[in-house]
Protein backbone atom coordinates (compact mmCIF):
# COMPACT_ATOMS: atom_id res chain seq x y z
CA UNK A 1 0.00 0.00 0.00
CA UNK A 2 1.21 3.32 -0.86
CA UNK A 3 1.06 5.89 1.73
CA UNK A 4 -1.20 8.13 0.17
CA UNK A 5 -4.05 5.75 -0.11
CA UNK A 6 -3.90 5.37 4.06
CA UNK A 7 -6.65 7.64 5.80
CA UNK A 8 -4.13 9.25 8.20
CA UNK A 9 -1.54 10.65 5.34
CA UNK A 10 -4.94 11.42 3.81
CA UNK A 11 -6.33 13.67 6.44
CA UNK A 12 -2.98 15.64 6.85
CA UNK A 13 -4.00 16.78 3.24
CA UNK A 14 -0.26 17.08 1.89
CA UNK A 15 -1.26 18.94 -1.48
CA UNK A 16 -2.38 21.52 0.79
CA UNK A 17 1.03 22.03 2.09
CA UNK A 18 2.46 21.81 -0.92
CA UNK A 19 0.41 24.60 -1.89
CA UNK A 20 1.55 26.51 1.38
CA UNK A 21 5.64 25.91 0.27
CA UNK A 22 5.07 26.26 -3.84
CA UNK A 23 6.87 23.23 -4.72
CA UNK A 24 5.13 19.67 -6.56
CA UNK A 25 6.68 16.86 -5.15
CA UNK A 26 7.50 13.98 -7.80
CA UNK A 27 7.56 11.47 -5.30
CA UNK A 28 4.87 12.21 -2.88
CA UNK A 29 6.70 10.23 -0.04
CA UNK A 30 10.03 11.80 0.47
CA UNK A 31 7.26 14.98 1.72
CA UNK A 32 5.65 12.44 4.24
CA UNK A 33 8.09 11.14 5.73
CA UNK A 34 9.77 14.46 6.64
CA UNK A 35 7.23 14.77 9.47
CA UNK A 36 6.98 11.03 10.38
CA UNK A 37 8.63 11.40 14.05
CA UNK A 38 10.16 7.94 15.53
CA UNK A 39 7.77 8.22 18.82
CA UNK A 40 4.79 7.71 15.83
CA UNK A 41 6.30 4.66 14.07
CA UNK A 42 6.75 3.05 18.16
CA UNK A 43 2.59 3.26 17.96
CA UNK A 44 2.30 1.73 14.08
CA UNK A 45 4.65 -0.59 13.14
CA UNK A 46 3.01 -0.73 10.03
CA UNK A 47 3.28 2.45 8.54
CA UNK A 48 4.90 2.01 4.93
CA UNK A 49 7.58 4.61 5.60
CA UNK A 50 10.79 5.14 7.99
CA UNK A 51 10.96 7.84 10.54
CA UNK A 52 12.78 11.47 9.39
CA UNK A 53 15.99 11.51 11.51
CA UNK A 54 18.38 10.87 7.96
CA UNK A 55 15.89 13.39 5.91
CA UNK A 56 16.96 16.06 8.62
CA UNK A 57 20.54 14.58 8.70
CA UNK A 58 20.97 15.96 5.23
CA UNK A 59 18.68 18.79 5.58
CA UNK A 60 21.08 20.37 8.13
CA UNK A 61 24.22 19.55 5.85
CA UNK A 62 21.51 21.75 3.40
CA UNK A 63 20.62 24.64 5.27
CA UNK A 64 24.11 25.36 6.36
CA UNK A 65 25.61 25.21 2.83
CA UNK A 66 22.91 27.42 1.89
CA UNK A 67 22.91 30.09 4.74
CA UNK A 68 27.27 29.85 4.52
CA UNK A 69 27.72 30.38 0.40
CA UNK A 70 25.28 33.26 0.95
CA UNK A 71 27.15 34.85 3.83
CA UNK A 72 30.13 34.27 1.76
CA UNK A 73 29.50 35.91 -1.53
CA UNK A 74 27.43 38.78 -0.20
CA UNK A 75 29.39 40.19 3.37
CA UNK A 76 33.36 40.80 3.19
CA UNK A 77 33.08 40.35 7.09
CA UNK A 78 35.58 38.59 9.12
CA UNK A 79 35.19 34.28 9.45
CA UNK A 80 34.46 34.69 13.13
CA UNK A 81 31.46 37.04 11.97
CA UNK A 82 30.44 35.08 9.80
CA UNK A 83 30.19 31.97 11.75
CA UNK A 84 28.03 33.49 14.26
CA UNK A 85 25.82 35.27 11.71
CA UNK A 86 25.04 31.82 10.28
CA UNK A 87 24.45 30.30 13.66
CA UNK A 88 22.03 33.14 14.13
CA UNK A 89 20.13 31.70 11.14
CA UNK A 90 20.29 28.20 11.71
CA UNK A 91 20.33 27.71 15.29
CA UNK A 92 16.96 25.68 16.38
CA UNK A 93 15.24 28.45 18.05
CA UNK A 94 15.25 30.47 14.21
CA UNK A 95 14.15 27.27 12.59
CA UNK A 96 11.28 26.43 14.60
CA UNK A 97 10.08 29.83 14.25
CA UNK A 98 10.43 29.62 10.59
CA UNK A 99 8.50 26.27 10.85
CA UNK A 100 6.03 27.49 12.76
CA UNK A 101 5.72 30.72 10.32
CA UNK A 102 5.22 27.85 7.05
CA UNK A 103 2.73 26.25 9.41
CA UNK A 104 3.98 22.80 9.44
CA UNK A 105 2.83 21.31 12.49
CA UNK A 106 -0.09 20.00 11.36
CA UNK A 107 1.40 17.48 9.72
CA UNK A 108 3.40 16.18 11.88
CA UNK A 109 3.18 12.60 12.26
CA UNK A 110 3.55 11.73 16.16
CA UNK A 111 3.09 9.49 19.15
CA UNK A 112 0.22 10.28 21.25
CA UNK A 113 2.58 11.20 24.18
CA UNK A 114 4.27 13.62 22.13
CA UNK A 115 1.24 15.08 20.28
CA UNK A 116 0.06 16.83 23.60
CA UNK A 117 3.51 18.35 24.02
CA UNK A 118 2.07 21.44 21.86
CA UNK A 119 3.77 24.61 22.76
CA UNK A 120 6.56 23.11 24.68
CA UNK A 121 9.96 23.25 24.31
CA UNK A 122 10.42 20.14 23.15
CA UNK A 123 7.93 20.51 20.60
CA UNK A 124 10.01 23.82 19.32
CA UNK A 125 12.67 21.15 19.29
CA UNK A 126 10.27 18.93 16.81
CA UNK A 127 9.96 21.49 14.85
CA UNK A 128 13.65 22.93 14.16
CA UNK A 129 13.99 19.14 13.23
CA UNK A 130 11.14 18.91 11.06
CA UNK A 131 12.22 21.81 9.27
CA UNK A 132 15.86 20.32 8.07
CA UNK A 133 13.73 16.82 7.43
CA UNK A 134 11.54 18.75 4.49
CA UNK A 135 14.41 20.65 3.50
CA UNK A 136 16.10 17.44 3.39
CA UNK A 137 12.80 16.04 1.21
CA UNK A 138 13.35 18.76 -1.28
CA UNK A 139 16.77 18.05 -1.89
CA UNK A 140 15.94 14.56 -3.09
CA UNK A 141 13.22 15.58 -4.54
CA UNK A 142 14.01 18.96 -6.42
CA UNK A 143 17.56 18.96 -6.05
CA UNK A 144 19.67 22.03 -4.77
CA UNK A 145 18.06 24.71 -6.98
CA UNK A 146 14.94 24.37 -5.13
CA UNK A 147 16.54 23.61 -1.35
CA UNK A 148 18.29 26.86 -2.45
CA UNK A 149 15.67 29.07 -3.40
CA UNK A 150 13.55 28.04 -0.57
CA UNK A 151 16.23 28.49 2.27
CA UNK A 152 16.70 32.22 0.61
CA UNK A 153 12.81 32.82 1.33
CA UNK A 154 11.94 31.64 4.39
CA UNK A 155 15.79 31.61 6.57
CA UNK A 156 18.20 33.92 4.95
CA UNK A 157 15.21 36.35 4.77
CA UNK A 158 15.82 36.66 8.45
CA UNK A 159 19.33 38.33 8.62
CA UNK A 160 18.13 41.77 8.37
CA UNK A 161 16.41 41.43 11.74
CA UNK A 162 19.18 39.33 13.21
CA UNK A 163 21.65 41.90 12.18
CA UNK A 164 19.46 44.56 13.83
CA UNK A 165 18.72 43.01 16.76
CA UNK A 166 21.97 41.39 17.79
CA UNK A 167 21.17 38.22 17.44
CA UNK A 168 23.92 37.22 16.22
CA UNK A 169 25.35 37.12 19.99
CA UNK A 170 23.62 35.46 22.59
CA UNK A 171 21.13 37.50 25.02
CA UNK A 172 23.60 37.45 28.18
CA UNK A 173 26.67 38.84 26.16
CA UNK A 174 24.07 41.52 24.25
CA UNK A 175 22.70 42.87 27.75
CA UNK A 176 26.17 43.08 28.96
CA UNK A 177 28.20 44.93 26.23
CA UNK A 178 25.15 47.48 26.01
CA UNK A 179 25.06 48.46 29.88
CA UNK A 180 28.96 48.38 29.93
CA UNK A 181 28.83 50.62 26.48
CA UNK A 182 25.73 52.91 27.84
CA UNK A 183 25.88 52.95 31.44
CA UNK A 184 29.14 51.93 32.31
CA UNK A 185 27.99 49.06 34.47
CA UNK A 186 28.95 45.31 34.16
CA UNK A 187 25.22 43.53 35.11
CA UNK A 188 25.44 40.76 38.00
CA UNK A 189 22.76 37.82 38.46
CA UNK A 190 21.39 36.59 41.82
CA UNK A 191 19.38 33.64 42.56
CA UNK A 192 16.20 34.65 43.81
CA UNK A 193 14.37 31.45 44.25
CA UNK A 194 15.03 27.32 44.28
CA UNK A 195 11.61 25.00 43.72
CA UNK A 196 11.20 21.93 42.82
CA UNK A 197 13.26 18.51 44.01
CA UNK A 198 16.91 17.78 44.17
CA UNK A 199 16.50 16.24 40.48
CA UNK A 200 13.98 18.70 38.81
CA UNK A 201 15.07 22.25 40.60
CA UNK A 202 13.71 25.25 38.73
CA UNK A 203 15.57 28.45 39.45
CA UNK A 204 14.66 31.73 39.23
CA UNK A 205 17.63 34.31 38.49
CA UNK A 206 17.25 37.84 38.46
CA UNK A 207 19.17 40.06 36.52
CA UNK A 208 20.79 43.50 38.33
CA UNK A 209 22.58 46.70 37.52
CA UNK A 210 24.13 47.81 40.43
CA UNK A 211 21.00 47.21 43.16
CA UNK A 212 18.20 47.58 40.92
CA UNK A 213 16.40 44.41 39.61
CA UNK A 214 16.02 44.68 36.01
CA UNK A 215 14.75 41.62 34.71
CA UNK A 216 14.14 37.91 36.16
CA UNK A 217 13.95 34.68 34.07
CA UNK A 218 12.98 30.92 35.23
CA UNK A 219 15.26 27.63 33.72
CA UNK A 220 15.88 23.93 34.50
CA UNK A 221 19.42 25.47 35.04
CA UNK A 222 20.79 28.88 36.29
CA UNK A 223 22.73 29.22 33.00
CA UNK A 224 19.01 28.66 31.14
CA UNK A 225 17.37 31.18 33.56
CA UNK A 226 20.18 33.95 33.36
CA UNK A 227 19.64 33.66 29.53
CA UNK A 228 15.91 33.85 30.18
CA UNK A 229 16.68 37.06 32.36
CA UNK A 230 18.98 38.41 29.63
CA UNK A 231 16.45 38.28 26.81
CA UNK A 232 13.99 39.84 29.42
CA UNK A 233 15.78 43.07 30.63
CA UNK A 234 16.93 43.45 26.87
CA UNK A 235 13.57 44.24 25.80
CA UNK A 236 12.56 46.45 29.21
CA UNK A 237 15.74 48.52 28.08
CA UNK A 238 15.56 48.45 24.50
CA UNK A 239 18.54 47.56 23.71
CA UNK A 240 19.85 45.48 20.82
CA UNK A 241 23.80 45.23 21.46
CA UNK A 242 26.54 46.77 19.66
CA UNK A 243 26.49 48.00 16.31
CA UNK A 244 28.93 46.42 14.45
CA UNK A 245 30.16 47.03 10.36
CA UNK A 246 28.64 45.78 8.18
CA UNK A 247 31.14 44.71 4.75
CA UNK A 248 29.20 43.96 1.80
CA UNK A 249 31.03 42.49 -0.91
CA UNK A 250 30.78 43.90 -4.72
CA UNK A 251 31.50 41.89 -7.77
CA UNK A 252 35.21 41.15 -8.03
CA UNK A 253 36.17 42.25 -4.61
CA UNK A 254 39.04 39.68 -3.82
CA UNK A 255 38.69 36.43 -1.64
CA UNK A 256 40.23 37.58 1.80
């Protein structure tokens, strides 16, 4: 039996998507198994088709070939730049968003465990995952033309905001270079609050300049909740980080 001719690939209605990302797959099932996740096929061992895991194997080789050729022949910016320009881009928090902005989860193929995980972080995870998976569909598919052209659109899109928001550093070192460059002040963080047991603690950090408590933010870890707090007092403060140059290459400008 093909896959298309079972109710549940059916109901997902994958011509619609394929609408949504303007491309005709030739062979309908490279598409559906980018969103079969391995917690589904532990609930039907029949399903005709493999989970996604070496679909988003080579859709992350994709994506970063892309994003890096790009970065190359359009910014005259130092490697170290570079690299964390591209990072910015392809890091799982951007590609979940850019998942989410396709509106992929529908189709998503997944255990029922899993499938009530909505709006978690580990279905953000999914979804970065999901994302190199289809990309990883195309390629076989459409070939690099069309993984190109499509990782232009909806990823590479996104530098202009990650250049103008910082992004390209992460939240604590943003916050920290700012009030150091504005104020004059290095920021400090303090644990306010421990809950939870020994083995599932959740910490609450808050983020200071000099006395005042600008920000707080809640992780699993004190590193994840002093990047929480970061991202938080960067937005009460409007601030976006340093400014930094920004090289763009012409035609014949040399290698270096």
């Amino acid at each position: 039996m093909k896959s298309t001719d079972l109710a549940e690939v059916q109901e997902k209605n994958f011509p619609l998507l394929e609408e949504k990302i303007g491309l005709k797959f030739k062979n309908i099932d490279f598409l559906v198994q980018a969103f079969v996740h391995r917690s589904y096929l532990n609930e039907h061992h029949e399903f005709p088709l493999g989970q996604n895991e070496r679909l988003e194997f080579l859709g992350d080789a994709v994506v970063e070939l892309v994003v890096t050729e790009y970065l190359f022949n359009e910014y005259g910016n130092p490697e170290g730049e570079l690299t964390n320009w591209r990072a910015a881009l392809v890091n799982a928090k951007m590609l979940a968003s850019v998942a989410y902005e396709i509106g992929v989860e529908p189709f998503l193929f997944l255990s029922h465990g899993e499938s009530k995980d909505a709006g978690t972080k580990a279905r953000d995870y999914i979804m970065a995952n999901v994302f190199e998976s289809l990309i990883g569909a195309i390629y076989i598919d459409q070939g690099y033309d069309a993984c190109k052209q499509f990782i232009l659109h909806w990823v590479v899109s996104k530098l202009p905001y990650v250049l103008e928001n910082g992004l390209y550093m992460d939240a604590k070192s943003r916050f920290q270079e700012s009030s150091q460059e504005l104020l004059g002040i290095t920021p400090t963080y303090r644990v306010l609050e421990e809950t939870g047991p020994d083995h599932s603690k959740i910490f609450k950090v808050g983020i200071f300049l000099d006395k005042e408590l600008i920000a707080s933010g809640e992780g699993s870890s004190k590193q994840e909740a002093q990047t929480e707090a970061a991202e938080a007092a960067l937005k009460i403060k409007s601030w976006k980080g340093p400014k930094i140059e920004i090289i763009q290459r012409k035609p014949g400008d040399p290698i270096q």
